[in-house]
C-alpha atoms as a PDB file:
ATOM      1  CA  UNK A   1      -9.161  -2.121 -18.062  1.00  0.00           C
ATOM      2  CA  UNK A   2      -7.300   0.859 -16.397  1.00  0.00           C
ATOM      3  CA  UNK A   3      -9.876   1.789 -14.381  1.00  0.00           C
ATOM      4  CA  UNK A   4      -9.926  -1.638 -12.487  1.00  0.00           C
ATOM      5  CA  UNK A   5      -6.023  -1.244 -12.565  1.00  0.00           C
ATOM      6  CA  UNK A   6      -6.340   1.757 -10.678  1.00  0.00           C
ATOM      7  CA  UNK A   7      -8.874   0.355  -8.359  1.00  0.00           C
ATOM      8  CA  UNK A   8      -7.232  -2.695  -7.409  1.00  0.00           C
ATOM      9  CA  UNK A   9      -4.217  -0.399  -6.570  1.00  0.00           C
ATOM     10  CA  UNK A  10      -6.020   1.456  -4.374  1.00  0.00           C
ATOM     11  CA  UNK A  11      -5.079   5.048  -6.490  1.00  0.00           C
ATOM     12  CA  UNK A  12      -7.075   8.226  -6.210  1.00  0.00           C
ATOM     13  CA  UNK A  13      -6.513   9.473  -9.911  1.00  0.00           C
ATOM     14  CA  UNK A  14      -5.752   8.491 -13.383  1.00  0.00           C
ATOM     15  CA  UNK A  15      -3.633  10.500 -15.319  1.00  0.00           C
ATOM     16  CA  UNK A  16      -3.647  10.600 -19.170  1.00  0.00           C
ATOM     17  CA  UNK A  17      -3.653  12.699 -22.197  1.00  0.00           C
ATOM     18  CA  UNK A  18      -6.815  12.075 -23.258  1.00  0.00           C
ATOM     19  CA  UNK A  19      -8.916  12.293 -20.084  1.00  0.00           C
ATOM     20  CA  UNK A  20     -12.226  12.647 -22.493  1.00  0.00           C
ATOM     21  CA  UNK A  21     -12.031   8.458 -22.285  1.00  0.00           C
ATOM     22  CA  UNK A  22     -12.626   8.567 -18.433  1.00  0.00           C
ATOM     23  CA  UNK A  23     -15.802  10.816 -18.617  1.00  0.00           C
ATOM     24  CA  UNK A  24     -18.244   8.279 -16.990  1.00  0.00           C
ATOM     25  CA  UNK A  25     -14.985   6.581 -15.123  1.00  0.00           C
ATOM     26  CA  UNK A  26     -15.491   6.309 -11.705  1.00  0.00           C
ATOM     27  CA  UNK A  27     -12.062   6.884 -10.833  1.00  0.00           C
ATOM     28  CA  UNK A  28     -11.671  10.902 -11.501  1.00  0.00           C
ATOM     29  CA  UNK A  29      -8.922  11.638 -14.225  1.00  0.00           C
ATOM     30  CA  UNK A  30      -6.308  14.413 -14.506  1.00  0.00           C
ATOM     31  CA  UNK A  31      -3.873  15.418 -17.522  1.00  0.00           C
ATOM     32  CA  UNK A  32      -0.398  15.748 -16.462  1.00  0.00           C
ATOM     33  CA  UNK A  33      -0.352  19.436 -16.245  1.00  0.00           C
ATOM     34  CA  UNK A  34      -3.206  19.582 -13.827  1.00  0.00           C
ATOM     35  CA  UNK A  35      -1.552  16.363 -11.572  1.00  0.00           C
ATOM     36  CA  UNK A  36       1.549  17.857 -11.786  1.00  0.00           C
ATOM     37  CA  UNK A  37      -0.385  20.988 -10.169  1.00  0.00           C
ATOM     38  CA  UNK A  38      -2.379  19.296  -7.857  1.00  0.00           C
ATOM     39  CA  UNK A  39       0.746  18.032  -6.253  1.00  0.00           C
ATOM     40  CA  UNK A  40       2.577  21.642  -6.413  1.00  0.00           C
ATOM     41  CA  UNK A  41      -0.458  23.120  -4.275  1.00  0.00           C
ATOM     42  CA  UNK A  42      -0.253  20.024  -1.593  1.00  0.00           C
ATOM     43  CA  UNK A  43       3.483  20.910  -1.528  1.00  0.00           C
ATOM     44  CA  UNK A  44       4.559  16.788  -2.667  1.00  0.00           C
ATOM     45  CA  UNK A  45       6.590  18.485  -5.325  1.00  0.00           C
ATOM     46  CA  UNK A  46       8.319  21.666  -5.717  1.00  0.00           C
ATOM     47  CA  UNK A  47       7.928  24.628  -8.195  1.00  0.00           C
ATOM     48  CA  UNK A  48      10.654  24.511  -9.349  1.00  0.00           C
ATOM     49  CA  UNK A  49      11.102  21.115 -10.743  1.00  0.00           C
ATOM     50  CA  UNK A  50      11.492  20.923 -13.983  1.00  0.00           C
ATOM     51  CA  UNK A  51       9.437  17.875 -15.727  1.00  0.00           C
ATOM     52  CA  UNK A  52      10.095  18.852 -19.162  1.00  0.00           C
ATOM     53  CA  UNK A  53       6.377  19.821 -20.366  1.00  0.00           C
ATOM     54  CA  UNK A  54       7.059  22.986 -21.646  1.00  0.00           C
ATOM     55  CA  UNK A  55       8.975  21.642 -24.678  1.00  0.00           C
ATOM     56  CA  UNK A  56      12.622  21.915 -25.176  1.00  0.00           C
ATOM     57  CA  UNK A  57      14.298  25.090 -25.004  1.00  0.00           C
END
């Protein structure tokens, strides 16, 4: 079901916690941590953002 979501929206990526469900997806999947670095190193987001995945402090 998501992966026809994300096709019929035209996305690139899925991102989810448990990207061991998308193995054999068509539609390549990312965790948060490595989208939210992926988008750092094309410069859509800054480094310093915070997006509160550390944890609290």
């Amino acid at each position: 079901m998501q992966c026809a979501s994300v096709m019929a929206c035209d996305a690139d990526v899925i991102v989810s916690r448990n990207i061991k469900d998308y193995q054999h997806s068509p539609i390549r999947a990312l965790t948060p941590e490595q989208c939210l670095m992926e988008l750092k190193e094309q410069r859509f987001i800054q480094d310093d953002m915070d997006w509160g995945l550390h944890g609290s402090d």
